[in-house]
Each structure stands twice: as C-alpha cells, then as structure tokens.
Protein backbone atom coordinates (compact mmCIF):
# COMPACT_ATOMS: atom_id res chain seq x y z
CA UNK A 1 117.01 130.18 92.96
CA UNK A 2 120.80 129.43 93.68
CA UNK A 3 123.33 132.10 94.41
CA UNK A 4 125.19 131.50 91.54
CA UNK A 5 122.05 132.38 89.42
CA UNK A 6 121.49 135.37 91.65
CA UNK A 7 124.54 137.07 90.26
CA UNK A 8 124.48 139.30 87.96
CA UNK A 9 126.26 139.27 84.49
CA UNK A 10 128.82 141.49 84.67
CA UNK A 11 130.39 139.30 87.30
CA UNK A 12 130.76 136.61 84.80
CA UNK A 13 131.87 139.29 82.31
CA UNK A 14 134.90 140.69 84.46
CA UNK A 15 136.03 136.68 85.73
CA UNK A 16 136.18 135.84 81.66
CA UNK A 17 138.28 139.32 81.00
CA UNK A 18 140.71 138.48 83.96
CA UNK A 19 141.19 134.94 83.23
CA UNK A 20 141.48 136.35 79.58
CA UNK A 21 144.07 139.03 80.94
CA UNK A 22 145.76 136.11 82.65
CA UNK A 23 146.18 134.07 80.05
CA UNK A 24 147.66 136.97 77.89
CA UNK A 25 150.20 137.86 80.46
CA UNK A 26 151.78 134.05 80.66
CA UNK A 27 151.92 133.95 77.11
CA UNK A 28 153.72 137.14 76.47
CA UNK A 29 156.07 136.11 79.74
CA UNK A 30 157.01 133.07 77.16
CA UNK A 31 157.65 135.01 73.92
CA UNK A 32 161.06 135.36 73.56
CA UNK A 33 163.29 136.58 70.49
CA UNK A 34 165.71 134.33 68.41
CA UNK A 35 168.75 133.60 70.26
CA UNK A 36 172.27 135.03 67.97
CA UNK A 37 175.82 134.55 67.60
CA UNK A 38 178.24 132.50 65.71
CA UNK A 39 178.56 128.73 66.06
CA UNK A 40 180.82 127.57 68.54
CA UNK A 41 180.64 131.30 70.20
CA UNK A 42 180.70 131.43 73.87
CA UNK A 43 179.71 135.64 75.44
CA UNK A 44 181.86 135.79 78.62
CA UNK A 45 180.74 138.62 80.82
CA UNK A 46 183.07 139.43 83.55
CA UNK A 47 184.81 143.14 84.22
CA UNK A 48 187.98 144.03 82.18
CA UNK A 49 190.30 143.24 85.28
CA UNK A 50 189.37 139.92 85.70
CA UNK A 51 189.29 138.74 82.27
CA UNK A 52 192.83 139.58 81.86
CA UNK A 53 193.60 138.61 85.42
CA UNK A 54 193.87 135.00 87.28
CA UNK A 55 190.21 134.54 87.33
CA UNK A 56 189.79 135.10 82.65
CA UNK A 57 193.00 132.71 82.80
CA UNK A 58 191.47 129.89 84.30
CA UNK A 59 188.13 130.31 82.41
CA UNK A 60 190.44 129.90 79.51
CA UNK A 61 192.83 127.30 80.65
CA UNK A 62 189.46 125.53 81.41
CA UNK A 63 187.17 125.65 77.95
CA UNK A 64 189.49 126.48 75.33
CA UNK A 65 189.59 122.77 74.53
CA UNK A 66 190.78 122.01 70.93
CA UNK A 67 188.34 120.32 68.35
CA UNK A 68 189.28 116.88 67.59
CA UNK A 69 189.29 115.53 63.98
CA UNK A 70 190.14 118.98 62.81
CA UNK A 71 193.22 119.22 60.38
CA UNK A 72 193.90 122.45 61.45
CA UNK A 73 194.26 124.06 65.21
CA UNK A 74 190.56 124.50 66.21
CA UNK A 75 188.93 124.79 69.39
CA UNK A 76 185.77 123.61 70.12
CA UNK A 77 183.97 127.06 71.59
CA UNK A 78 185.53 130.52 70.30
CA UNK A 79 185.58 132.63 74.03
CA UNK A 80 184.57 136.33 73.22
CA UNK A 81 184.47 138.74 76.38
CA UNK A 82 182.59 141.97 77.25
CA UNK A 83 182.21 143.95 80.51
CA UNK A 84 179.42 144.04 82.79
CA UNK A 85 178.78 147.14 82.01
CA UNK A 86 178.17 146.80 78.26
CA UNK A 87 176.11 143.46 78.55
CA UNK A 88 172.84 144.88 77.54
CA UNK A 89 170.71 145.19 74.35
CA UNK A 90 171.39 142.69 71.38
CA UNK A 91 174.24 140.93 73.55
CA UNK A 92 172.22 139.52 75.69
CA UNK A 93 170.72 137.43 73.10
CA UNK A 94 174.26 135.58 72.65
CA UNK A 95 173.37 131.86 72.37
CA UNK A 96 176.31 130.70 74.71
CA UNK A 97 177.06 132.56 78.17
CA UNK A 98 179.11 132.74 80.69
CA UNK A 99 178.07 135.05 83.26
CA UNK A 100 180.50 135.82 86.17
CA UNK A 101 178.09 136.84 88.99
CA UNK A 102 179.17 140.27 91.87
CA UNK A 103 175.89 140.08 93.53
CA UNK A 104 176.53 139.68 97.42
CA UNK A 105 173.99 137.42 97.98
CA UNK A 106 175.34 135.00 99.99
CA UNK A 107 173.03 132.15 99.27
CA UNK A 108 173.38 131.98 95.64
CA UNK A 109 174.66 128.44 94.21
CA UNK A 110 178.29 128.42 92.82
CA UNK A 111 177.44 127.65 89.64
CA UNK A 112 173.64 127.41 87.73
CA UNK A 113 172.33 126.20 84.31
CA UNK A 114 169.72 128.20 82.97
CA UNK A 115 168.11 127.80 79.44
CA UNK A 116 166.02 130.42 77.53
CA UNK A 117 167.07 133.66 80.05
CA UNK A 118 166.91 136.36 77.48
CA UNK A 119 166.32 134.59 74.24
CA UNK A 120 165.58 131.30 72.56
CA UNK A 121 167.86 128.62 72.17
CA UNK A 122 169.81 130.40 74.46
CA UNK A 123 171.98 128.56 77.44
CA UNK A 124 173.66 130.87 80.33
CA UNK A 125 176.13 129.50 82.94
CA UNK A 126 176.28 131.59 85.94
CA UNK A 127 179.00 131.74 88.49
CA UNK A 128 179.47 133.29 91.45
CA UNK A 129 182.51 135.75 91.62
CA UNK A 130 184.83 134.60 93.89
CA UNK A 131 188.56 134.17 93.73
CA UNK A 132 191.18 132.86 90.86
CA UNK A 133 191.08 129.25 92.81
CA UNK A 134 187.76 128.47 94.12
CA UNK A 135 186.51 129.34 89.96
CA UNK A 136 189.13 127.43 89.06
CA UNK A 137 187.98 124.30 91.22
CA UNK A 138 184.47 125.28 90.08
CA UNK A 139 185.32 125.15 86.08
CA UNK A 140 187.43 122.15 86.78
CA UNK A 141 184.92 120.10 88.26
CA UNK A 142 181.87 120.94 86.22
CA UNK A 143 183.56 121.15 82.46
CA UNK A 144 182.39 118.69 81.23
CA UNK A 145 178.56 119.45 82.40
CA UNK A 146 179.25 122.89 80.68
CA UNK A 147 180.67 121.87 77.55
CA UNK A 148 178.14 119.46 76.89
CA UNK A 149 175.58 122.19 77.63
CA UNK A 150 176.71 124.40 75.11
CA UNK A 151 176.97 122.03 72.99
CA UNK A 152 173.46 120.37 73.38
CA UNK A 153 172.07 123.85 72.69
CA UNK A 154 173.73 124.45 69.72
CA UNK A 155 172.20 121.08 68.28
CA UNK A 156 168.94 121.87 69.70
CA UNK A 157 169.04 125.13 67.66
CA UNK A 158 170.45 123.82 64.74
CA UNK A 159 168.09 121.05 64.48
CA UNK A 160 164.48 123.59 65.02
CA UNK A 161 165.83 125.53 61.78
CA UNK A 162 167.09 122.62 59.77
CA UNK A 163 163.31 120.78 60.77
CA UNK A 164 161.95 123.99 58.55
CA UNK A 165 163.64 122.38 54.97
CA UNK A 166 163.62 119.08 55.77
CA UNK A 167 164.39 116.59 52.15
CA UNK A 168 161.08 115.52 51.58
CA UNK A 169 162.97 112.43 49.15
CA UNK A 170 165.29 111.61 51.65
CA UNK A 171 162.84 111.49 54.40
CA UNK A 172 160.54 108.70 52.60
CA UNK A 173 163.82 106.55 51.37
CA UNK A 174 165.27 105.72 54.69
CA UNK A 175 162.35 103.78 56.19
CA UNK A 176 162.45 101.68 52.76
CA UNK A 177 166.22 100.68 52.89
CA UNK A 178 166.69 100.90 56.73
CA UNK A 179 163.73 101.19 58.32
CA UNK A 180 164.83 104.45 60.22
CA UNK A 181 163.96 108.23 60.11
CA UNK A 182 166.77 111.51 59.81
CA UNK A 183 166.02 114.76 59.31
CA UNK A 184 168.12 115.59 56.61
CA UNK A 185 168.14 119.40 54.83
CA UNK A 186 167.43 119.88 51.37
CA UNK A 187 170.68 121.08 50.41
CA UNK A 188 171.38 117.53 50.33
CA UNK A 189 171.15 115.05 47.24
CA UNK A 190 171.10 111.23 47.14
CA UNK A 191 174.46 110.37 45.18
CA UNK A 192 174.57 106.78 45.77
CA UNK A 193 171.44 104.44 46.53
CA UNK A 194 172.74 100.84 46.14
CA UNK A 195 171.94 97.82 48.27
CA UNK A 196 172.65 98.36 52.37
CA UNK A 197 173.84 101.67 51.54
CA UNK A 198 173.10 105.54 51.11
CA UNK A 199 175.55 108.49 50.13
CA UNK A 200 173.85 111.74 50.47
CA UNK A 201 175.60 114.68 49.50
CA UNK A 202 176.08 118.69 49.87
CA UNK A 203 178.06 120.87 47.44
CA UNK A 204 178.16 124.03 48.14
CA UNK A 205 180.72 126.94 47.41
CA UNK A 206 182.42 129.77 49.56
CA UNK A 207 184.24 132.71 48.58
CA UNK A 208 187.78 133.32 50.91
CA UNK A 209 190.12 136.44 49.80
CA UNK A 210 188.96 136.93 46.38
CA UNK A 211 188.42 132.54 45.43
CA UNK A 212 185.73 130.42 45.36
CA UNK A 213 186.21 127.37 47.36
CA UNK A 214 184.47 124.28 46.59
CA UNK A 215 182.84 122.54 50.06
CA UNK A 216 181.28 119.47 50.26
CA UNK A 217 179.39 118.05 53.14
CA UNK A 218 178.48 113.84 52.93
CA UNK A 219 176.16 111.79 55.07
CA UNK A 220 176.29 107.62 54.60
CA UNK A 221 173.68 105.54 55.81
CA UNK A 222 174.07 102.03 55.76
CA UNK A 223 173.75 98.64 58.06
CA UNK A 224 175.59 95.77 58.35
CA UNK A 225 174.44 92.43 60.65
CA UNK A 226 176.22 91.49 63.19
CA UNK A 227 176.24 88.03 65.01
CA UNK A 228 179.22 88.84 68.14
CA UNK A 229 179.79 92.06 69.90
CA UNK A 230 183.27 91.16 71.35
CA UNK A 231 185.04 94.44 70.69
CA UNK A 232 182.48 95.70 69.02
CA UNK A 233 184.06 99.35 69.21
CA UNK A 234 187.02 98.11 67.27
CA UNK A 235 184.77 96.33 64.81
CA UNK A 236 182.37 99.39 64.06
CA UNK A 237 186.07 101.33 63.20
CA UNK A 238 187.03 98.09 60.97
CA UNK A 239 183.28 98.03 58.79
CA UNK A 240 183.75 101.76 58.32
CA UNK A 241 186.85 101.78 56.76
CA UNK A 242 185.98 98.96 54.69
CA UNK A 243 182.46 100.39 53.52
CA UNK A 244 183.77 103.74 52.72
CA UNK A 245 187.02 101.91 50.36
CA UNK A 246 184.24 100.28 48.19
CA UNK A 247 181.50 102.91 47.77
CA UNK A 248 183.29 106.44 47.98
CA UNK A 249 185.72 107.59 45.47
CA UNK A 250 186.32 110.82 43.43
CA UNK A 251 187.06 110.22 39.24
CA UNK A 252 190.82 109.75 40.05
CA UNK A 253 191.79 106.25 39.01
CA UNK A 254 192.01 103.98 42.03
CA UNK A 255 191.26 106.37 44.92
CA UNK A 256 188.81 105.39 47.59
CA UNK A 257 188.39 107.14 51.04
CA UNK A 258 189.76 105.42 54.01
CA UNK A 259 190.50 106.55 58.07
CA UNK A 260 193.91 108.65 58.10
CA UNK A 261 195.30 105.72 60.65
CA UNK A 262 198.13 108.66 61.37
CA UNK A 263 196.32 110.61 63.44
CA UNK A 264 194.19 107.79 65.71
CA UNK A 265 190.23 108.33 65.92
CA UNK A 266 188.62 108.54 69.31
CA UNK A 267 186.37 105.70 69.83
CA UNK A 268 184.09 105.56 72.78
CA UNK A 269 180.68 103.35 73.04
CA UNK A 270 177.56 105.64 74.17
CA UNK A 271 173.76 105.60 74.16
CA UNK A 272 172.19 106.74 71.30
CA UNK A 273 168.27 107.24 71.57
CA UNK A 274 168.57 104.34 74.69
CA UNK A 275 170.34 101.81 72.06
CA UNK A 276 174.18 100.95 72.19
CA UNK A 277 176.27 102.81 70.00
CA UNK A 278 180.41 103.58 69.02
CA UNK A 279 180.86 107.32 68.36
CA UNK A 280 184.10 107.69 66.20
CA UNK A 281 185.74 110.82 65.39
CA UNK A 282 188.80 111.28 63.45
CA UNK A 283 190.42 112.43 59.75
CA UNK A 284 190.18 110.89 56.47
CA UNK A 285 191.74 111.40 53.41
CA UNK A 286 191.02 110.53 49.59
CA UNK A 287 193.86 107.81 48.59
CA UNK A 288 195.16 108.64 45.41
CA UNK A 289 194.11 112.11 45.64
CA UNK A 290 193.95 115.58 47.24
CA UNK A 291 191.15 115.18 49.24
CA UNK A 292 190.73 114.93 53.07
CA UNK A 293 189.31 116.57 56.36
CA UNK A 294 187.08 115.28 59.43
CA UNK A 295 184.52 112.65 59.93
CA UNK A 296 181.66 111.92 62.40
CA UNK A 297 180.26 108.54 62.60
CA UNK A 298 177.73 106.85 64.46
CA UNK A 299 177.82 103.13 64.81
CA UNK A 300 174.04 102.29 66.24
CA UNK A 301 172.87 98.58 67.53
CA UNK A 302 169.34 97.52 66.64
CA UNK A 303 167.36 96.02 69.70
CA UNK A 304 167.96 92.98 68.80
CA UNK A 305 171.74 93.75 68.85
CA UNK A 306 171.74 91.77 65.03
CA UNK A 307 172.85 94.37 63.19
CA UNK A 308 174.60 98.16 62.93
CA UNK A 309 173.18 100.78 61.60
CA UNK A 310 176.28 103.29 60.62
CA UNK A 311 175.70 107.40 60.06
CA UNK A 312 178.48 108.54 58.85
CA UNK A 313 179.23 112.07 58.14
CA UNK A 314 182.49 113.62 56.75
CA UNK A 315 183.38 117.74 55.21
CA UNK A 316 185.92 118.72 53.21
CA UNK A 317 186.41 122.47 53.11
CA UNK A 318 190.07 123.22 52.73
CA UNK A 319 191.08 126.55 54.03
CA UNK A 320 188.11 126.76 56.45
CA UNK A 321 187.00 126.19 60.08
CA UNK A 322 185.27 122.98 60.42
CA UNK A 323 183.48 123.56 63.37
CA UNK A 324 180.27 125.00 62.19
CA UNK A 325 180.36 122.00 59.25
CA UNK A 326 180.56 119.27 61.32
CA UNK A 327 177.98 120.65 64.24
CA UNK A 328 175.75 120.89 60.79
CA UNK A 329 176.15 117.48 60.26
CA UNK A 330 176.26 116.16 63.94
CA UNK A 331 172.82 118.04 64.17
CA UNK A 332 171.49 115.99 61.75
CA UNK A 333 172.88 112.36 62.31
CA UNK A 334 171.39 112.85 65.68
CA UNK A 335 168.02 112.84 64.64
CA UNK A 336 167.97 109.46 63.83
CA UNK A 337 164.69 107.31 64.46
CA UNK A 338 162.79 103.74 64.17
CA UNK A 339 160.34 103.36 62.31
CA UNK A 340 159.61 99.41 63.65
C-alpha cells in the first residue's frame, strides 16, 4: 500500500479546509466598495500649510486646465482638498486622488499610479513630499500621464454602470446600418434612421433655482467612403459640418446645426481601438435659432481605410456645467466595435 493511502482522512479533511480558507481570504482581499465623488472631482490630500503654500500652488497651476468646447469657463477636474489628518472613512473612497506622501522612506518613487487602493474604480496618484520646485518639475513632467489617468478612470466607471441599461434597440440597429457595436443607455431614443445615418437622442430635464431646464444629449452615427486621405483631419471637420446642415434641425424655419467656426475646434488624428481616427472637439450652434453648446466627434477609418465611420456627440444644457454631459457621452462613443 502507498503512503498516500496510508494517511488517514482527516489529513485530506484539514488540506481541503485550508485551501478552502485560502481561497476565502484572496477573495475577500479583492472585494472592494464602490468608488464616490462627483465627476470631474479630484481629493487632494496634503496638510493645510502646503495647500495654501508654494507646494498647493503648483498642484494648481499644474491641473486646473480649462475644458475645451465649453461655452462657459470650465475646467476639466474640480481640485477639492482635505488634510492628512481627516483622510479617513468615506473619503477615502474618492474616485480621483492626489496623495502628497511625508513618509521618510527614502526609497519611495517620486511619483506612483495605483488603481483600486481603497475602492473600485478608484485611481490614486502618490507623490512624495518634497519641496515647491522639485513637485513642481514632477507635475510638470508627468501631467499629461495624470490627466489622462483620471480621466481613463472616469470612463472606465462610467462605462461598467452605463453596460447595466444598455438600449437593447439601439444595440441590434448598428450592426445592420454600419456594421459596428456601441453601448448606448436607454435613456436614449432613435430620432432619425435614414440611409448612412443615425440620430439618437436624450431629453431629459433639470431643475436650477426654482426652473426646469430642458437638456438634451445627441449621438450621430453615420459613414461616409472615402477614396484619398490627404488631409484627412481637415476633411473629417469638412463631412461633419456638412452632415450635421442636412440632417439636424429644430422646427425653426431654415435652421440647421453647423461648427461655431468662431471659436476653432481642436483637431488631432489618434488611434481608436488600433484604427486611425480625427478626434474633434469644439462648439456648435443652431443657425437660425437659440440653440448651441459642445460637441465630441470621432472620425474612425475602416481597415481598409475606404470609408469613415463618424460618432458624433453634442449637449445642450444652457445654464449648466458640461463636464459631466459630455464625459457621459465620451463614455459611450468610446465603446465602439466591429462586428466584421
């Protein structure tokens, strides 16, 4: 008889209950509440001193970058700051952190990235406290890294909740028409299903001193071929203004919604999903009526480079932030998939 047959069952009993026990322990290490906070918010924890000295200064000179597109002064993360000392409990499940770091330990990195720390969805910055011009040259050279972090992880939660009402309609009409996928909410109705082109469209209302505000929030899908990519940025600008004159339009005689040319849209070519792509942001406005406020669009080569697939989103919400609109929308038009 083998030694392994020799011993006795309880053996087996208490190696099942540890690996059990095991088992329980690495999954309750992973359970971790929701992440909180407004969108946009970024939780900087430093002392009092030093948020209202040199060292608060340059984290604001640094990431108090304005929103572009928005009609109104904007920027494009809110900075809110509490005290070491008071950085415990429900604050420490702030989405967006910045954590200014006193420990002496003297081979800590300058600055880390470090997702899911106290909470889900949750993405904390840590720097090492040192003085007003070695943070400084720390923010300066890593801004964009932790702008785009926030960012990312404010998409990332947007899209897990808005992947829990997902429009069942839309979903099964965009591989027809385009042969592409988006996650769309719900909330949103198909307005306009013609030939090469898709409106879908959120009304919604919000109460502000005493009024109800109308909102609306508008997604376009629609491709057009393409046969040369010379300047292709320019041309993606050129089809989007001309698509949105013929297909969107409110009942006022003759009006049609263009690019507000006043205020210039930034244009620059990216990657979406590994294909080329123009990202354009900028204002538009109603022509021959009262209607205006920021777009998002998406300009998206096939991989045969023979046509352009365009998302484009836009909000109007007079009298309100667009921020949290337009990450709404962004979180969606960056879902997109194909289905070939």
């Amino acid at each position: 008889m083998s030694l392994l047959n020799k011993l006795p069952y309880t053996f087996y009993l208490v190696l099942v209950l540890v690996a059990l026990q095991g088992c329980d322990e690495s999954r309750v290490k992973r359970v971790l509440p929701e992440s909180a906070g407004d969108l946009g918010g970024v939780l900087v924890v430093m002392d009092d001193f030093e948020w209202k000295g040199s060292v608060g200064n340059a984290i604001r000179d640094e990431l108090s970058d304005e929103l572009y597109g928005s009609p109104q002064n904007e920027n494009i993360f809110n900075l809110k700051h509490v005290p070491r000392s008071k950085f415990k409990g429900l604050l420490k499940l702030y989405k967006n952190i910045i954590y200014l770091d006193d420990s002496d330990d003297s081979s800590a990195v300058n600055i880390a990235f470090k997702r899911d720390v106290w909470a889900k969805d949750q993405m904390v910055v840590q720097i090492r406290e040192m003085n007003y011009a070695k943070v400084k040259a720390i923010l300066n050279e890593n801004k964009e890294k932790i702008l785009f972090e926030f960012k990312q992880n404010e998409i990332r939660g947007l899209q897990r909740r808005q992947y829990k009402a997902i429009s069942k309609e839309i979903k099964e009409l965009l591989p027809i028409k385009f042969g592409v996928t988006l996650n769309i909410t719900d909330g949103f109705e198909i307005a306009k299903d013609t030939t090469g082109f898709v409106w879908l469209r959120s009304e919604r209302q919000r109460s502000k001193s005493g009024t109800v505000h109308q909102i609306s929030l508008g997604i376009m899908v629609y491709e057009l071929p393409i046969d040369n990519l010379n300047d292709f940025a320019k041309k993606a600008v050129l089809m989007k203004d001309s698509v949105n004159r013929v297909h969107i339009s409110t009942s006022a005689e003759g009006s049609y919604m263009r690019i507000y040319h006043d205020y210039d849209p930034a244009v620059k070519e990216i990657l979406y999903n590994g294909n080329d792509a123009v990202e354009i942001r900028g204002l538009w406005k109603m022509e021959h009526d009262f209607m205006g406020g920021p777009f998002l669009t998406y300009a998206i080569l096939n991989k045969e480079k023979t046509k352009v697939v365009f998302i484009d989103g836009y909000a109007y919400a007079p009298g309100f932030d667009k921020k949290g609109f337009l990450m709404e929308l962004e979180a969606m038009m960056k879902t997109l998939e194909w289905t070939n």
